[in-house]
Every structure is written in structure tokens, then in C-alpha cells.
Protein backbone atom coordinates (compact mmCIF):
# COMPACT_ATOMS: atom_id res chain seq x y z
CA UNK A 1 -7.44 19.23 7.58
CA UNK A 2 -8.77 15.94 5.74
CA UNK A 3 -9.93 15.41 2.40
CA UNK A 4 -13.58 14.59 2.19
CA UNK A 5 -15.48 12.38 -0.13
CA UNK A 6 -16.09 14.18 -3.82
CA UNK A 7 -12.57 16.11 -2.90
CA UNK A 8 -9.87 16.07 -5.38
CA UNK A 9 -6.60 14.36 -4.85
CA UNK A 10 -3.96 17.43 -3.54
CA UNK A 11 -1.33 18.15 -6.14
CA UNK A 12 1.75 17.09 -3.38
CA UNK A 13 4.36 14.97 -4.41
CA UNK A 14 6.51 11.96 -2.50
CA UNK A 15 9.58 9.84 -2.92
CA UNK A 16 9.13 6.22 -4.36
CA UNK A 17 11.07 3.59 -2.95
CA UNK A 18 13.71 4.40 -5.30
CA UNK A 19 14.19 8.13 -4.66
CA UNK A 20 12.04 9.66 -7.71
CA UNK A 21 9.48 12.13 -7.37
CA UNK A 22 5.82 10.75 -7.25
CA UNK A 23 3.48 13.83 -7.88
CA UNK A 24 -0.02 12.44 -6.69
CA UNK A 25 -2.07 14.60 -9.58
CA UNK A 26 0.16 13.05 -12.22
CA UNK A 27 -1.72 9.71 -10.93
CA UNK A 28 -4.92 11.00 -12.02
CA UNK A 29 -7.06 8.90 -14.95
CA UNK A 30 -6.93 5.47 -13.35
CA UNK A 31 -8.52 4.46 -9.81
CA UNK A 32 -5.79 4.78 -6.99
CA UNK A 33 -5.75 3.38 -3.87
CA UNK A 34 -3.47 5.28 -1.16
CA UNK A 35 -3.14 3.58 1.74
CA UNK A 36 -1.45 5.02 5.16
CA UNK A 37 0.32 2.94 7.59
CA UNK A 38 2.48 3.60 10.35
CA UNK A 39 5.72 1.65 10.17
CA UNK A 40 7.54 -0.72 7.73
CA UNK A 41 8.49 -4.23 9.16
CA UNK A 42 5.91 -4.04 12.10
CA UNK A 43 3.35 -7.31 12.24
CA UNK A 44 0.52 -5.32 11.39
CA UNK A 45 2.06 -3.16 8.33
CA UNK A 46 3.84 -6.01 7.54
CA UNK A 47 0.12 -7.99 7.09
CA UNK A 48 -1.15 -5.11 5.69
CA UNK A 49 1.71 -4.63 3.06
CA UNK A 50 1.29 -8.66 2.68
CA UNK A 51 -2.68 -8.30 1.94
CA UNK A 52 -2.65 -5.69 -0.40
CA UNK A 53 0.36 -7.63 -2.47
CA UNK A 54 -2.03 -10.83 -2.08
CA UNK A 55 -4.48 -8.54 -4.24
CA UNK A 56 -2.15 -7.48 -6.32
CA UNK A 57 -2.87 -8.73 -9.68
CA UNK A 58 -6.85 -8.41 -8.97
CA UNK A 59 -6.29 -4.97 -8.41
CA UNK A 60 -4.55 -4.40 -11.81
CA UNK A 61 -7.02 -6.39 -13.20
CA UNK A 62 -9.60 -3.80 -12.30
CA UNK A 63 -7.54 -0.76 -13.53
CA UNK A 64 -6.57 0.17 -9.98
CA UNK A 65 -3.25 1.27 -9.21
CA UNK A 66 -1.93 0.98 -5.05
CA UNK A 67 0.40 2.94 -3.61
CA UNK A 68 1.28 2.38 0.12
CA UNK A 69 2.89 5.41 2.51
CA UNK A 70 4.21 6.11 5.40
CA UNK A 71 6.94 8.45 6.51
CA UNK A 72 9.78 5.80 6.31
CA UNK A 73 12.64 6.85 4.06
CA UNK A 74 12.79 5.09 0.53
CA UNK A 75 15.66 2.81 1.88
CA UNK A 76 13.90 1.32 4.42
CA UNK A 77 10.94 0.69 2.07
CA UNK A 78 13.21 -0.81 -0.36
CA UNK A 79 14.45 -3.32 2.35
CA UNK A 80 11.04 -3.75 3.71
CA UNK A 81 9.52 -4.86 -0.23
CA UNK A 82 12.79 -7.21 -0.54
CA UNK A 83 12.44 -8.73 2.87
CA UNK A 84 8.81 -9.29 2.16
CA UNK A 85 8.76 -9.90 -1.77
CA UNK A 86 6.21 -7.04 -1.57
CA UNK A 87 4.25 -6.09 -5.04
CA UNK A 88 2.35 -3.00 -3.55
CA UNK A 89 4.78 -0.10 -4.56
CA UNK A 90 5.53 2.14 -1.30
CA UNK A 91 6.50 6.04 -1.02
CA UNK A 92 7.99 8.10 1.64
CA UNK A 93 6.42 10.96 2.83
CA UNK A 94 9.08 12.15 5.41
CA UNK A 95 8.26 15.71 5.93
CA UNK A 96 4.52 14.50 6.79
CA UNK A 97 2.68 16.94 4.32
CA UNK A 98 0.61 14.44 2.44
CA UNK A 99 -0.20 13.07 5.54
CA UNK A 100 -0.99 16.00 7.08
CA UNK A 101 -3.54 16.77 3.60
CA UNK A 102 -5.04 13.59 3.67
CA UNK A 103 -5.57 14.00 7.74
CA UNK A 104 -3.36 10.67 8.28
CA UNK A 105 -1.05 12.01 10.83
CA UNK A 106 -3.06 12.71 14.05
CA UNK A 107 -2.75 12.77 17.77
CA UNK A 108 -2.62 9.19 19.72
CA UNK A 109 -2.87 7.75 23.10
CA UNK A 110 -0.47 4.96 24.48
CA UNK A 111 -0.64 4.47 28.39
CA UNK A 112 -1.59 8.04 29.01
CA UNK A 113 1.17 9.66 26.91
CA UNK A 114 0.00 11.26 24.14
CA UNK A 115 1.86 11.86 20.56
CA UNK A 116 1.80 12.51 16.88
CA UNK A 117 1.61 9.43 14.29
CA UNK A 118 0.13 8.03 11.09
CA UNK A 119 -3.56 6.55 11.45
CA UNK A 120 -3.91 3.07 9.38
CA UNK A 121 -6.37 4.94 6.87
CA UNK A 122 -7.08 4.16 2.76
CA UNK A 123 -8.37 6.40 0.28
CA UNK A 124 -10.01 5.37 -3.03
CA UNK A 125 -9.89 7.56 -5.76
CA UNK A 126 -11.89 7.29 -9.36
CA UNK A 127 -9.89 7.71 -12.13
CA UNK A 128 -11.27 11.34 -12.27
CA UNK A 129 -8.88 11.56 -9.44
CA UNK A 130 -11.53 12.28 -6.97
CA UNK A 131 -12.20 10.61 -3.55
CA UNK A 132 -14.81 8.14 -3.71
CA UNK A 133 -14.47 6.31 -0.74
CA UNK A 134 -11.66 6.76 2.64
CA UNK A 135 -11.45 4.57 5.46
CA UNK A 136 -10.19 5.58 8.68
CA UNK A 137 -9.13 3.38 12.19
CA UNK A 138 -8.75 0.85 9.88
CA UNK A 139 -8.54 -2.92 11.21
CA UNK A 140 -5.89 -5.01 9.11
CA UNK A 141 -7.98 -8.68 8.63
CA UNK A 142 -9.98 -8.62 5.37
CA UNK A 143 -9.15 -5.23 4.71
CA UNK A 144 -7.45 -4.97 1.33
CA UNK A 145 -10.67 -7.38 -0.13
CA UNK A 146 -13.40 -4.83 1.46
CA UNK A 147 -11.26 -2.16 -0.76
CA UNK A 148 -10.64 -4.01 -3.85
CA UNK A 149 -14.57 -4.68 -3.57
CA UNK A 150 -15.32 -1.53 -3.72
CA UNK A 151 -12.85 -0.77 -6.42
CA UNK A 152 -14.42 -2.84 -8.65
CA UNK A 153 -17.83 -0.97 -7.52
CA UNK A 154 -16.50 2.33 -8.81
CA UNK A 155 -16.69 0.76 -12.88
């Protein structure tokens, strides 16, 4: 399962990084960017986390509110946005089933073992809280500008 462009975003909640519900559908009527990543305090989640905090303020500007995930507990976000001085708010989505909705948490290859994880993947929704744009296999350098670029497209 994976959410398509036009589809709108699943009414599934997480845990902010400190412990509250987040219900996705109560995030509807401003743009939202969700972005997937595997693991806090790892170089390239830690560049990723870094980017989209770089963008920060640009992306309020435009009336866009971020949101980072991954299936890290709220602690270890918490220590990861203090270690960092991160801006980008993070949630934990332990149990997997907003990744499994969005179609974030697929099957990978490393030396010829296969397993389960979280694919680097963003999703841009309008403020009608439907997907305009999702990027999948995403590639960390220049990333978070390609999305606020296109946040800014949506008006």
C-alpha cells in the first residue's frame, strides 16, 4: 500500500518528540511536508534533519509546516533535536503503521541479506490535505530546497 498523488492524507496518528498524540488529519488546512528517514543520529539523517532545519524559517514563510518521522522513540528524537539544535519537529511512529500507509517501510538489500526498513521518502501535501507531490529513493544533497521549491509552487 502507498498513497498516490491526489490521495488524501490517512487519518493515523503518531507521538511527537514529547510524547503527545499527533493525528495527521488534524494537520489538514496548511501545506505539510512529511518526510521519512531511517535513523536519528546517522550522517545522512543527521544532514537531512540539518537541511530541512536550514529551511526552516523559508518554509514557515511559505505556510508550510515539516514534520520529520521515523520509528525512533520520542526520547531519542528529543536527544537527537538537542544534540543537533534541530528546528524540524520529529514524531515516532514505532508500531510502523504510518509508514506502512504512506508505503515508507519496504524490503531492502545489504550484501545479499535482505530486511524490512524505512525508505528516505517526502510527501507534500496542499493545505486541502491532499498529496501533491511524494518523492521516493530520495538522495540527501539539495533535497530539502527541491521540496521547499515546490512548496512554494503549490500557492
Amino acid at each position: 500500500m502507498a498513497l498516490d498523488e491526489g490521495d488524501t492524507i490517512p487519518d493515523l496518528a503518531l507521538v511527537d518528540s514529547d510524547g503527545a498524540e499527533l493525528r495527521l488529519r488534524d494537520l489538514v488546512g496548511q501545506k505539510l511536508v512529511i518526510y521519512f528517514y531511517p535513523k536519528d543520529d546517522t550522517s545522512g539523517c543527521t544532514k537531512e534533519a540539518q537541511d530541512f532545519s536550514q529551511h526552516r524559517a523559508a518554509f514557515d514563510a511559505a505556510g508550510v509546516r515539516l514534520l520529520g518521522v521515523s520509528k525512533d522513540s520520542p526520547d531519542k528524537h528529543r536527544k537527537f533535536i538537542d544534540k543537533y539544535a534541530l528546528t524540524v519537529p520529529l514524531a515516532s511512529d514505532e508500531p510502523g503503521a504510518v509508514l506502512e500507509a504512506f508505503g515508507a517501510w519496504v524490503e531492502k538489500s545489504m550484501y545479499g541479506k535482505k530486511y524490512m526498513g524505512i525508505e528516505r521518502s517526502t510527501f507534500l501535501f496542499g493545505a486541502d490535505g491532499r498529496l501533491a507531490q511524494a518523492w521516493r529513493k530520495v538522495k540527501v544533497p539539495g533535497h530539502a530546497a527541491a521540496v521547499l521549491e515546490a512548496a512554494r509552487a503549490l500557492g
